[in-house]
PDB file of N, CA and C in Angstrom:
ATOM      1  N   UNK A   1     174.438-134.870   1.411  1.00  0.00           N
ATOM      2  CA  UNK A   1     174.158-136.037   2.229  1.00  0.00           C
ATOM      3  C   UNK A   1     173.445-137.099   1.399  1.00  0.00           C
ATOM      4  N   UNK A   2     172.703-136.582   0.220  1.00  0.00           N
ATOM      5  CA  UNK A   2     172.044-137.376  -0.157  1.00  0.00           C
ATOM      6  C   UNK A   2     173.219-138.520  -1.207  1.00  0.00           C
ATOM      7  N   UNK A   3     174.334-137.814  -1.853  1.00  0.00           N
ATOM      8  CA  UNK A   3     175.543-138.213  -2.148  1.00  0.00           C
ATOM      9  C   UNK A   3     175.710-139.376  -1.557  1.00  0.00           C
ATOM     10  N   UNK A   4     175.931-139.403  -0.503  1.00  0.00           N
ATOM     11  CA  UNK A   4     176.609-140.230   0.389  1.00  0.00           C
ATOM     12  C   UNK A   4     175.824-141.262   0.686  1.00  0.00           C
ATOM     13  N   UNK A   5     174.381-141.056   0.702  1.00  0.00           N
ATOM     14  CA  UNK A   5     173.161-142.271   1.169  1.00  0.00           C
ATOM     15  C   UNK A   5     172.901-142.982   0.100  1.00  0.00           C
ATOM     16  N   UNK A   6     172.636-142.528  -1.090  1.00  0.00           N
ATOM     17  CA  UNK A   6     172.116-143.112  -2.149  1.00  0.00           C
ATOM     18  C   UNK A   6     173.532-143.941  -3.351  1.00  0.00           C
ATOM     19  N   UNK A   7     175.052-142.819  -3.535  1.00  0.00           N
ATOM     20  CA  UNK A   7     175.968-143.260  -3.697  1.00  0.00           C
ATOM     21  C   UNK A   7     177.221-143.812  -3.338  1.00  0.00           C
ATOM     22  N   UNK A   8     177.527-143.146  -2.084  1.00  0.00           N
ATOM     23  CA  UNK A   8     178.908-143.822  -1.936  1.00  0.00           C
ATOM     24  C   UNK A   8     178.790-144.871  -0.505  1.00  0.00           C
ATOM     25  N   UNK A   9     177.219-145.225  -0.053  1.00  0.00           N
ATOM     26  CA  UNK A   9     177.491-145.880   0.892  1.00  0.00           C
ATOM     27  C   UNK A   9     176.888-147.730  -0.472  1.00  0.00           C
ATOM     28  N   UNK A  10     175.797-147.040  -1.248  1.00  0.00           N
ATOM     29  CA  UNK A  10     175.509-148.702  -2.015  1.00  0.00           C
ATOM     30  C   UNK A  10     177.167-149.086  -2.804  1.00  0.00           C
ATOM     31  N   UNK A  11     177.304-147.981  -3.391  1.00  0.00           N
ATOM     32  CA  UNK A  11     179.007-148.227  -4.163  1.00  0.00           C
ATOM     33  C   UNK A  11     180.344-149.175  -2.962  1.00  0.00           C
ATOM     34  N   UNK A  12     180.573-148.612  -1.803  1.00  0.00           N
ATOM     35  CA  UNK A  12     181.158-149.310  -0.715  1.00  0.00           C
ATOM     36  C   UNK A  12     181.123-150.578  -0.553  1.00  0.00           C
ATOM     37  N   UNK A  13     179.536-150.480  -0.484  1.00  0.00           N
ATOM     38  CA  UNK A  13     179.080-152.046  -0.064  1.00  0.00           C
ATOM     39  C   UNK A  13     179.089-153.048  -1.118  1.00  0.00           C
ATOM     40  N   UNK A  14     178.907-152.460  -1.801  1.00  0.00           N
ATOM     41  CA  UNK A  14     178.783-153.430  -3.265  1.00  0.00           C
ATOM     42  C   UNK A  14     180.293-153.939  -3.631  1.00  0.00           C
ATOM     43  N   UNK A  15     181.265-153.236  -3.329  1.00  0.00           N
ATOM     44  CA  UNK A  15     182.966-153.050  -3.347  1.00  0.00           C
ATOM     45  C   UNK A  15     182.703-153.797  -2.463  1.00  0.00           C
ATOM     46  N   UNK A  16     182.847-153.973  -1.307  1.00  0.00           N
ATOM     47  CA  UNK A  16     182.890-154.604  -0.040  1.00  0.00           C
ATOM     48  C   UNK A  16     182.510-156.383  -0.114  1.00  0.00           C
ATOM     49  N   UNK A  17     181.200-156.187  -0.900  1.00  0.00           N
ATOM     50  CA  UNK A  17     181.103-157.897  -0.646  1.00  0.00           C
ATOM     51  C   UNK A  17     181.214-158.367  -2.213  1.00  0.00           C
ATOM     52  N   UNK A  18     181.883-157.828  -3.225  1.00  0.00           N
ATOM     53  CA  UNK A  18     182.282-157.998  -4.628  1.00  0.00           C
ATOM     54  C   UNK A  18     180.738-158.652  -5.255  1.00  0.00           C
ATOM     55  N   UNK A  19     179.860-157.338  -5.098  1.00  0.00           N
ATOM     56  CA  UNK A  19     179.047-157.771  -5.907  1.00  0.00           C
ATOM     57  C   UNK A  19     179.070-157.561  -7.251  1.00  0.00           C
ATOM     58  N   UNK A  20     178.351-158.700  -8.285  1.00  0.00           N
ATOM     59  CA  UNK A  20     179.007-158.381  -9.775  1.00  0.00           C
ATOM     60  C   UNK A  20     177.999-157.306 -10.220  1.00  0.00           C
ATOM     61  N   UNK A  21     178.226-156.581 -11.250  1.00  0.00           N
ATOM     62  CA  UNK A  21     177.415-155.484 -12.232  1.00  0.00           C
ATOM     63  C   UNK A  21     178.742-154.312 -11.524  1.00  0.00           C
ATOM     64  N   UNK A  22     179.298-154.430 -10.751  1.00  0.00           N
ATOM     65  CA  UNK A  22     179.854-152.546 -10.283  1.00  0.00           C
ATOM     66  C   UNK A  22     180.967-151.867 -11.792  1.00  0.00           C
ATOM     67  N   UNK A  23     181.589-153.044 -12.077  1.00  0.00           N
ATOM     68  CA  UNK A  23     182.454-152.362 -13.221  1.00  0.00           C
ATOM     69  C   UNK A  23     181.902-152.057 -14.710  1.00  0.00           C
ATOM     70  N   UNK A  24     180.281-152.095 -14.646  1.00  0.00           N
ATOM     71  CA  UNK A  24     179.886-151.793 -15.676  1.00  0.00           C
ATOM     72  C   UNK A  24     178.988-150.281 -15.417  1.00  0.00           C
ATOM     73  N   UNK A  25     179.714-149.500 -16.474  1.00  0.00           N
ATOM     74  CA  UNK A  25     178.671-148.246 -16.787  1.00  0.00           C
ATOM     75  C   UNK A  25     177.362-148.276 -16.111  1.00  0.00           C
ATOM     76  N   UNK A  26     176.520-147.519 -15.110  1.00  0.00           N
ATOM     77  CA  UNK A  26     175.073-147.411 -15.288  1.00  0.00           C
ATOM     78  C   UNK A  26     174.445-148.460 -14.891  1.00  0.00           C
ATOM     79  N   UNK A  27     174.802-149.795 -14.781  1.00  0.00           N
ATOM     80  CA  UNK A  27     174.571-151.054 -14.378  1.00  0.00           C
ATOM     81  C   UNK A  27     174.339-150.974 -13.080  1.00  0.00           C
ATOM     82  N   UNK A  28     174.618-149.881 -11.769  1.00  0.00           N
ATOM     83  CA  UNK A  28     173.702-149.920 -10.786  1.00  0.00           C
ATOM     84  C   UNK A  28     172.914-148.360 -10.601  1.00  0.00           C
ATOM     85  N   UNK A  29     172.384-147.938  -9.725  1.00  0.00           N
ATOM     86  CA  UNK A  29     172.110-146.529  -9.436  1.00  0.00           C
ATOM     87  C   UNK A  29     173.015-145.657  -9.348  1.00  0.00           C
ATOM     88  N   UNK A  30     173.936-145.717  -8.988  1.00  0.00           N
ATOM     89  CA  UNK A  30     174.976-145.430  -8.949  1.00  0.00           C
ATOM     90  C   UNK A  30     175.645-144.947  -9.978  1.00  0.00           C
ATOM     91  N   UNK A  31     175.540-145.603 -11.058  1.00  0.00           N
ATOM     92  CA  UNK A  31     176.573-145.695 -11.861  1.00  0.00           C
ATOM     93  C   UNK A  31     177.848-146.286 -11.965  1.00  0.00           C
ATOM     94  N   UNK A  32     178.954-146.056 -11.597  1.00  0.00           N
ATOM     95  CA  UNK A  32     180.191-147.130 -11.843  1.00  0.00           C
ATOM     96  C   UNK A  32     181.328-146.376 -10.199  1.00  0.00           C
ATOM     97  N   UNK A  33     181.192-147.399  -9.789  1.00  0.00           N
ATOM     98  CA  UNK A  33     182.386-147.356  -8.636  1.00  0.00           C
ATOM     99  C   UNK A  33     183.022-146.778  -8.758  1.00  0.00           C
ATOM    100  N   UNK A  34     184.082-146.274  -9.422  1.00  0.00           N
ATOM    101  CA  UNK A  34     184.915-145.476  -9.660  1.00  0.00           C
ATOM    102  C   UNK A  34     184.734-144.118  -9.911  1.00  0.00           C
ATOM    103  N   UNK A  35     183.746-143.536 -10.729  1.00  0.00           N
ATOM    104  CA  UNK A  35     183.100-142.497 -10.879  1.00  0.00           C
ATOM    105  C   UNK A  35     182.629-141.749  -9.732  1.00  0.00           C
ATOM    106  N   UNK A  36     182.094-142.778  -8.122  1.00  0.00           N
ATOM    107  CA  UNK A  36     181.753-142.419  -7.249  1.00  0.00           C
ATOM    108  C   UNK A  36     182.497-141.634  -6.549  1.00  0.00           C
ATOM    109  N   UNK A  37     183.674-142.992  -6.563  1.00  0.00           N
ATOM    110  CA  UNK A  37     184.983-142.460  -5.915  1.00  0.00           C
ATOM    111  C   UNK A  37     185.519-141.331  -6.285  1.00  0.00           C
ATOM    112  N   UNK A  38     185.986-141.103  -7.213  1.00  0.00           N
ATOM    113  CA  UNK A  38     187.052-139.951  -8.060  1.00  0.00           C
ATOM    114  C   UNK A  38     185.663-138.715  -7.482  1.00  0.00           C
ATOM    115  N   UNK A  39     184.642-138.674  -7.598  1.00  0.00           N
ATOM    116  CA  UNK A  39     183.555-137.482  -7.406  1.00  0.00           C
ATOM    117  C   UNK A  39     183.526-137.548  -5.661  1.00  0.00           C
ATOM    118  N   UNK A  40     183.616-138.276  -4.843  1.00  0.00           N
ATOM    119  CA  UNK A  40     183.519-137.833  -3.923  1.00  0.00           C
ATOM    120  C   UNK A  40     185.357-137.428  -3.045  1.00  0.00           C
ATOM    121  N   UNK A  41     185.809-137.876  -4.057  1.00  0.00           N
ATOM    122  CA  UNK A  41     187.624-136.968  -3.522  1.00  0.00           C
ATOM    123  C   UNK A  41     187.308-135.747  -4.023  1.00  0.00           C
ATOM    124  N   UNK A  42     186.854-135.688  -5.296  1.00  0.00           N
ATOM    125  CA  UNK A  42     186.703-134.206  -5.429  1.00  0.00           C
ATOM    126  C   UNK A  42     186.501-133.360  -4.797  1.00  0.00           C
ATOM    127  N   UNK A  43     184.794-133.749  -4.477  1.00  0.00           N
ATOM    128  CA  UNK A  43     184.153-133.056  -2.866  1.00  0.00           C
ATOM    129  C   UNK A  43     184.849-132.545  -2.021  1.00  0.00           C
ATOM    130  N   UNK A  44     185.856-133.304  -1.802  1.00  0.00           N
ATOM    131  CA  UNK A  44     186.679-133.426   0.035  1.00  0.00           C
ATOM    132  C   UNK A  44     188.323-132.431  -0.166  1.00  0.00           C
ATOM    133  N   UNK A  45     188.242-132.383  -1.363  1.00  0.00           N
ATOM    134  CA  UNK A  45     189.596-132.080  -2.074  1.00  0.00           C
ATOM    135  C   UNK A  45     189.602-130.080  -1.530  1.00  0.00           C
ATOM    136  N   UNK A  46     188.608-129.805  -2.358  1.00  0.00           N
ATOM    137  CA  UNK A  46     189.281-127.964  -1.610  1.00  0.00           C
ATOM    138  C   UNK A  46     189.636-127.863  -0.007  1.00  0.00           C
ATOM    139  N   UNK A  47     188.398-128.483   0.574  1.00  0.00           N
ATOM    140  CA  UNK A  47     188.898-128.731   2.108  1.00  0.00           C
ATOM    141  C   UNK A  47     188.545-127.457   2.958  1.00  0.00           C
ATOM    142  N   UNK A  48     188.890-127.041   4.347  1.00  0.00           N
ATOM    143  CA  UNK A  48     189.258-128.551   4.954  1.00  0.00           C
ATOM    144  C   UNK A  48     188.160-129.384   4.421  1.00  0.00           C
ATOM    145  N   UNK A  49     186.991-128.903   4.465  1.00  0.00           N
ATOM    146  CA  UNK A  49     185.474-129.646   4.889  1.00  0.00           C
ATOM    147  C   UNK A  49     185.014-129.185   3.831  1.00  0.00           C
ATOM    148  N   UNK A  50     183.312-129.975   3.781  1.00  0.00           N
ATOM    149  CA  UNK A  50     182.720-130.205   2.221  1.00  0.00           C
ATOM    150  C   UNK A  50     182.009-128.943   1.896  1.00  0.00           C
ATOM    151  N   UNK A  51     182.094-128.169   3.142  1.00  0.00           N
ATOM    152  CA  UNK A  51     181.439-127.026   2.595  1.00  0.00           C
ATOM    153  C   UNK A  51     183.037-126.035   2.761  1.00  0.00           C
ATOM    154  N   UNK A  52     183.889-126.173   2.205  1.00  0.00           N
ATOM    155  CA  UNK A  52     185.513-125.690   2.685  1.00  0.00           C
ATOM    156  C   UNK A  52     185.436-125.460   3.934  1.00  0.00           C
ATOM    157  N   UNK A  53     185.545-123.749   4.618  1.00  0.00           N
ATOM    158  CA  UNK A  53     186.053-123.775   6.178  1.00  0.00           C
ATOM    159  C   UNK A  53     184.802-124.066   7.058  1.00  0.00           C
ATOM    160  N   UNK A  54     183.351-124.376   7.089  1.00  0.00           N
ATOM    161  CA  UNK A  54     182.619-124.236   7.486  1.00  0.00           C
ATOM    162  C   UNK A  54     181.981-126.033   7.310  1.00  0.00           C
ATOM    163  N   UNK A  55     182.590-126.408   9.127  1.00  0.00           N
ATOM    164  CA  UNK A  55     182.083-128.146   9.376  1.00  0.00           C
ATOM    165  C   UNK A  55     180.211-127.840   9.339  1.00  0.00           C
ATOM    166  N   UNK A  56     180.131-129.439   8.837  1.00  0.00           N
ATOM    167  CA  UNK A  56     178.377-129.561   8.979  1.00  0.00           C
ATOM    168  C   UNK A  56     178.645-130.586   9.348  1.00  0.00           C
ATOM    169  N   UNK A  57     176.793-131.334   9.143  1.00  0.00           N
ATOM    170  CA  UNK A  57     176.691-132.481   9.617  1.00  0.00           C
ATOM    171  C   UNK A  57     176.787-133.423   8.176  1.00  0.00           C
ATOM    172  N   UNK A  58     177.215-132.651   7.284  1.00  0.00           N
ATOM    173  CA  UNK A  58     177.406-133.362   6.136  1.00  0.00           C
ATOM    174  C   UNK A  58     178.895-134.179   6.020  1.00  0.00           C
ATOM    175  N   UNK A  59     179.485-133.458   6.883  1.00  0.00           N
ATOM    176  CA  UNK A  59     181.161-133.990   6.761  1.00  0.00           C
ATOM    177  C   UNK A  59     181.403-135.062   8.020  1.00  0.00           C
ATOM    178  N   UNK A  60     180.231-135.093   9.209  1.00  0.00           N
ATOM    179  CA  UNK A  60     179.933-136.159   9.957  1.00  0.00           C
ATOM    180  C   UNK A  60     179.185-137.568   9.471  1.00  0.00           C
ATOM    181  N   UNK A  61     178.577-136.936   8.251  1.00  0.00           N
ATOM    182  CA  UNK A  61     177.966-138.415   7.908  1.00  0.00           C
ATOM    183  C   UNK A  61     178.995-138.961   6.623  1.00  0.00           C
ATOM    184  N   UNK A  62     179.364-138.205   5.482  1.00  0.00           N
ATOM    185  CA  UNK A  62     180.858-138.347   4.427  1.00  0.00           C
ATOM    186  C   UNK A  62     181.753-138.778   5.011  1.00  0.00           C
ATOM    187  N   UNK A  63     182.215-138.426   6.456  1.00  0.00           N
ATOM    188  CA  UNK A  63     183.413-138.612   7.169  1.00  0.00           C
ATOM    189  C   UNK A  63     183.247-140.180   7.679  1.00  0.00           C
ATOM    190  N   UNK A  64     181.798-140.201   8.516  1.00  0.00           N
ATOM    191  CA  UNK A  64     181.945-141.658   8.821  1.00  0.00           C
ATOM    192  C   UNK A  64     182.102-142.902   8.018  1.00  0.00           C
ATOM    193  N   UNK A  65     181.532-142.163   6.754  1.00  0.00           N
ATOM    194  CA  UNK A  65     181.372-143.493   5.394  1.00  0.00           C
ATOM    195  C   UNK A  65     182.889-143.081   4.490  1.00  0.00           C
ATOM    196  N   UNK A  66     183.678-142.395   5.015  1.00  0.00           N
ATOM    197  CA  UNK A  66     185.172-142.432   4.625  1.00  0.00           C
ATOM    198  C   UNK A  66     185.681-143.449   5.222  1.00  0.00           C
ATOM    199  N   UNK A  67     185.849-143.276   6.828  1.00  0.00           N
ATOM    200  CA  UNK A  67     186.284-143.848   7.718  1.00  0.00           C
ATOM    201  C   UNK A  67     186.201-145.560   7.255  1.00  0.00           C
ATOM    202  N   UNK A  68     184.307-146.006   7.311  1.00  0.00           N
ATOM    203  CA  UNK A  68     184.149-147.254   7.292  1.00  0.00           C
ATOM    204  C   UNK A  68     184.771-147.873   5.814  1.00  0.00           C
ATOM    205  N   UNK A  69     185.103-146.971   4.972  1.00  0.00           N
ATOM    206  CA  UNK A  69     185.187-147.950   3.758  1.00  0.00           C
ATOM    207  C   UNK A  69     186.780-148.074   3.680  1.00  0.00           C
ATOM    208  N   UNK A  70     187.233-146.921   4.392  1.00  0.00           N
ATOM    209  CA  UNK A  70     189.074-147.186   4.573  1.00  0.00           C
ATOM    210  C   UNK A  70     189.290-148.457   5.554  1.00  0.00           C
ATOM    211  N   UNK A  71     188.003-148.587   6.928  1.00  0.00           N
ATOM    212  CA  UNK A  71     188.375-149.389   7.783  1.00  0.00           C
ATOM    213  C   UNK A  71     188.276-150.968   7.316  1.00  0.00           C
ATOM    214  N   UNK A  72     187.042-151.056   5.950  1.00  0.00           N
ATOM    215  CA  UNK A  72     186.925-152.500   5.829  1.00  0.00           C
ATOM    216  C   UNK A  72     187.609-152.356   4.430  1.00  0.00           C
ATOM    217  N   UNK A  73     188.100-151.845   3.917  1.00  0.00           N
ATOM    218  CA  UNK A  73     189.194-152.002   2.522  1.00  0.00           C
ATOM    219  C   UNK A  73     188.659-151.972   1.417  1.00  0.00           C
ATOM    220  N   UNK A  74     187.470-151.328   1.610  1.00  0.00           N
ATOM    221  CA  UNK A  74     186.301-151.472   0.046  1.00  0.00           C
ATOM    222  C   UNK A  74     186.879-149.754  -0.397  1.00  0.00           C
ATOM    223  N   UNK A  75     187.305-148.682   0.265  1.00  0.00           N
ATOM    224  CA  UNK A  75     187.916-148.011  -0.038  1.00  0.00           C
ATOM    225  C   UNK A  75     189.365-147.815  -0.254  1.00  0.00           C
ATOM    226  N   UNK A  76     190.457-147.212  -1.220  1.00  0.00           N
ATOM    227  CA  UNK A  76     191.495-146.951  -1.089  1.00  0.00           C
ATOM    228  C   UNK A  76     191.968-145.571  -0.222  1.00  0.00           C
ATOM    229  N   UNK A  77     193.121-146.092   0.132  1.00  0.00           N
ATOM    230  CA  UNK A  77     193.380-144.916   1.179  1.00  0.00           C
ATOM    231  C   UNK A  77     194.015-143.598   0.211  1.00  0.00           C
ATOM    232  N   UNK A  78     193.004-143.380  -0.434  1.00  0.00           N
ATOM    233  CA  UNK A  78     193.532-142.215  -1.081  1.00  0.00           C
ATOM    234  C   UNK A  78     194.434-140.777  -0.150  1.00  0.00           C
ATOM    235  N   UNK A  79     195.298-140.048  -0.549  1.00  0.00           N
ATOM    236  CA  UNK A  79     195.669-139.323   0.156  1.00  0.00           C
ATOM    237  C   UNK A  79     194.639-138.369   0.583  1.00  0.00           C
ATOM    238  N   UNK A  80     193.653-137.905   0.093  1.00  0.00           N
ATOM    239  CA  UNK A  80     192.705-137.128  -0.115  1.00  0.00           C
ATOM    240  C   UNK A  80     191.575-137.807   1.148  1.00  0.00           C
ATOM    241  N   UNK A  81     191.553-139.037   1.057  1.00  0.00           N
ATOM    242  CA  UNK A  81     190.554-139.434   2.291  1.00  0.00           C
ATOM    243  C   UNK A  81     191.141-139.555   3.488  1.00  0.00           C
ATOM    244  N   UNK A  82     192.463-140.269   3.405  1.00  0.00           N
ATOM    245  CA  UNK A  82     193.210-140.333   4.531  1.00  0.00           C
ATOM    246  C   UNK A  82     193.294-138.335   5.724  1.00  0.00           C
ATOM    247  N   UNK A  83     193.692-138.067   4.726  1.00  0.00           N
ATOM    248  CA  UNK A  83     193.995-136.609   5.627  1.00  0.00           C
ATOM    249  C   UNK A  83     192.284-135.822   6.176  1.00  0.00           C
ATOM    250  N   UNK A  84     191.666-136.272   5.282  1.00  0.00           N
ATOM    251  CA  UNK A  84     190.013-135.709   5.593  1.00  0.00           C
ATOM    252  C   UNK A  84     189.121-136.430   7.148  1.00  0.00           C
ATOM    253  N   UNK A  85     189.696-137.981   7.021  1.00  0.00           N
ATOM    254  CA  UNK A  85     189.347-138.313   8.497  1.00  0.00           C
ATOM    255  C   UNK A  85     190.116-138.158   9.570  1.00  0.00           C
ATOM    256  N   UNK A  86     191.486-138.020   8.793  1.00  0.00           N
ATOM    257  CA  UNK A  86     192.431-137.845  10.263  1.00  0.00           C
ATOM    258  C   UNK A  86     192.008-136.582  10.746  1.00  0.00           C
ATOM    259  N   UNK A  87     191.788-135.543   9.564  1.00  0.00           N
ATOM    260  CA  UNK A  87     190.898-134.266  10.582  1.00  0.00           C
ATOM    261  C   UNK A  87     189.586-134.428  11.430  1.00  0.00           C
ATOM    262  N   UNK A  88     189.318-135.086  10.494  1.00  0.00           N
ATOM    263  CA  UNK A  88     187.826-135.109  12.038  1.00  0.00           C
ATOM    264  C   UNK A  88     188.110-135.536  12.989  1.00  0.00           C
ATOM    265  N   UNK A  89     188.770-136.528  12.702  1.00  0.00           N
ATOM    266  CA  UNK A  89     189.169-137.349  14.715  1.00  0.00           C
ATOM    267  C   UNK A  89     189.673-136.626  15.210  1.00  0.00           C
ATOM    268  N   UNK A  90     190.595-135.578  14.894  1.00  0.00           N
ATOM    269  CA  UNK A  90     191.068-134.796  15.535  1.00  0.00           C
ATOM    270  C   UNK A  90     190.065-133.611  16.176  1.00  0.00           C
ATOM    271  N   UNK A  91     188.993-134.021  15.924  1.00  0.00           N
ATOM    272  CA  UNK A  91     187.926-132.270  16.723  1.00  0.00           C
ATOM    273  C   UNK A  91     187.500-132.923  17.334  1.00  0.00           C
ATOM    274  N   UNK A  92     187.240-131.662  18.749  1.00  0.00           N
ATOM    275  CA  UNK A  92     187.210-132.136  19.988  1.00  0.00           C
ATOM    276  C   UNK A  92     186.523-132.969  20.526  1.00  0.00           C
ATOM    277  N   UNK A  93     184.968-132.904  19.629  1.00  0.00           N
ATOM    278  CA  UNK A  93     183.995-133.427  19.804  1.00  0.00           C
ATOM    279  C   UNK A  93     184.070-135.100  19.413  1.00  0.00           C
ATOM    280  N   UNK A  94     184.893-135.061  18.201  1.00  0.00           N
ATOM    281  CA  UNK A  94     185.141-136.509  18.340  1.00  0.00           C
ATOM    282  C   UNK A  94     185.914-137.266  19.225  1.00  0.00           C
ATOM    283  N   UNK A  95     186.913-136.544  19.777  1.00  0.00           N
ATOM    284  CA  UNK A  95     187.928-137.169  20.975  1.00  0.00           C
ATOM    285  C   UNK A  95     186.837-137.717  22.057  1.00  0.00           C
ATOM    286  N   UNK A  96     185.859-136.843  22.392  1.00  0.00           N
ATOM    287  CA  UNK A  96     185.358-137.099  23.388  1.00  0.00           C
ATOM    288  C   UNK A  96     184.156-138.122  23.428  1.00  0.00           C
ATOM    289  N   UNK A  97     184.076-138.288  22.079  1.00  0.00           N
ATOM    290  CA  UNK A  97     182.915-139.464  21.649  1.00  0.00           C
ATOM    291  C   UNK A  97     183.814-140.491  21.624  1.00  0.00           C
ATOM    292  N   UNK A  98     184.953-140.616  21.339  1.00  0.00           N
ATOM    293  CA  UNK A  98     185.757-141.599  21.231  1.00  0.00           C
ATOM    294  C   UNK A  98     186.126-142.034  23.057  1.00  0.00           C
ATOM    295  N   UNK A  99     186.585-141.179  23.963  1.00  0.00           N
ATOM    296  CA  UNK A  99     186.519-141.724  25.106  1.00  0.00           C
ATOM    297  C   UNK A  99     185.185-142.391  25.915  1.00  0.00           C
ATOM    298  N   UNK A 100     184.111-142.098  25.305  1.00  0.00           N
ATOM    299  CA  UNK A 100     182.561-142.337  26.141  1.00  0.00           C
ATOM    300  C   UNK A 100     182.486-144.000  25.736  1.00  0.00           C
ATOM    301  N   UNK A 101     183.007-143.701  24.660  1.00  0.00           N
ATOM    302  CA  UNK A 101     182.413-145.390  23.515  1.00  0.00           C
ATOM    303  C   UNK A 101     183.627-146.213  24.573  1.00  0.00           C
ATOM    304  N   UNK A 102     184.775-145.518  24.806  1.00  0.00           N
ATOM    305  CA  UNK A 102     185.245-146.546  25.250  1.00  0.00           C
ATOM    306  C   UNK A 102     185.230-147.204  26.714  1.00  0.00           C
ATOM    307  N   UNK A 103     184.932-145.773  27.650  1.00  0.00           N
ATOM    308  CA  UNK A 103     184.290-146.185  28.684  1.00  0.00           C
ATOM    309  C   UNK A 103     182.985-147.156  28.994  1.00  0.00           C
ATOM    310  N   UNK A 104     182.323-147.015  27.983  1.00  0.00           N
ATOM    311  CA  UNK A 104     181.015-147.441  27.509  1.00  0.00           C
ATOM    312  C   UNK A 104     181.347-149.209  27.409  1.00  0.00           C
ATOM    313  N   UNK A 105     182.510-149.551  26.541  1.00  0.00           N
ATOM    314  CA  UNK A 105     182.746-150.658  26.077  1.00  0.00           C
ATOM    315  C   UNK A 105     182.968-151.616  27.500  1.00  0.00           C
ATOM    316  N   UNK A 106     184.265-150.519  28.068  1.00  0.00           N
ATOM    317  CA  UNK A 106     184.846-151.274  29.301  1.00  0.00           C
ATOM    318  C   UNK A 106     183.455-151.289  30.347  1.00  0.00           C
ATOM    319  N   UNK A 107     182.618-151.039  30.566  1.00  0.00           N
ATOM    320  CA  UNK A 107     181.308-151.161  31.345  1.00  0.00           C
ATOM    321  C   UNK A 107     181.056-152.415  30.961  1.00  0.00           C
ATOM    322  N   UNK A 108     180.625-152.502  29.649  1.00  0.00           N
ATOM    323  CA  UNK A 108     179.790-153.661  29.477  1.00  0.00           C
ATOM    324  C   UNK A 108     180.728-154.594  29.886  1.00  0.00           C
ATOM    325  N   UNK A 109     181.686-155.188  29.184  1.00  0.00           N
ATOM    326  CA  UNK A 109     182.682-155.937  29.517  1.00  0.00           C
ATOM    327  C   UNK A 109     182.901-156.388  31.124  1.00  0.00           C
ATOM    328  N   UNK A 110     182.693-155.252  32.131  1.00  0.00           N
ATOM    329  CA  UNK A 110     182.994-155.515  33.234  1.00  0.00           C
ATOM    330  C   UNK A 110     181.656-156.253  33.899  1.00  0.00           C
ATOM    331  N   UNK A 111     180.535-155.972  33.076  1.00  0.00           N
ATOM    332  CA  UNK A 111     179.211-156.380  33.726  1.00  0.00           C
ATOM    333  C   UNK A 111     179.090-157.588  33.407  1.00  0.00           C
ATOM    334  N   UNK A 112     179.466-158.046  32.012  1.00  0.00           N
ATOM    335  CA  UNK A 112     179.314-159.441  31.553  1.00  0.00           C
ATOM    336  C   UNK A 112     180.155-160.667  31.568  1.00  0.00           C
TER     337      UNK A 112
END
């Protein structure tokens, strides 16, 4: 988790709003964008999940910062990320977070 807080969510963002220093070696905490990337497919690569068959809350917080960086294009849709979130949405628990948010949405909407 700490992966994900300290590297691949500053690496994203930094991709995201093209801040300069990312294509140089060591030039952030990080180290180099790409390095992030290629190391966190790795991660995701034996599968299903980051600890293989056994989900945590580590593959809920990796998963969401998959999701957001495929959703705003600072990530590539690697095959490797693509198939890793389409699994999570698919558990049950997310289906059903996904219907609340949307009931949730249509509330407000109807109130305002």
């Amino acid at each position: 988790m700490f992966f994900g807080a300290a590297c691949v969510d500053a690496a994203l963002i930094d991709r995201m709003l093209s801040r300069p220093g990312t294509e140089r070696t060591m030039a952030l905490g990080y180290g180099r964008y790409e390095d992030v990337i290629q190391t966190l497919e790795q991660a995701i690569t034996p599968g299903p999940y980051l600890l293989q068959q056994r989900f945590s809350a580590a593959d809920i917080y990796i998963g969401s910062q998959i999701g957001f960086g495929l959703m705003t294009k600072s990530l590539e849709p690697r095959p490797a990320f693509t198939r890793y979130v389409d699994q999570l949405t698919q558990r049950p628990a997310y289906q059903r977070f996904q219907r609340q948010s949307e009931q949730l949405v249509a509330q407000l909407q109807a109130a305002g």
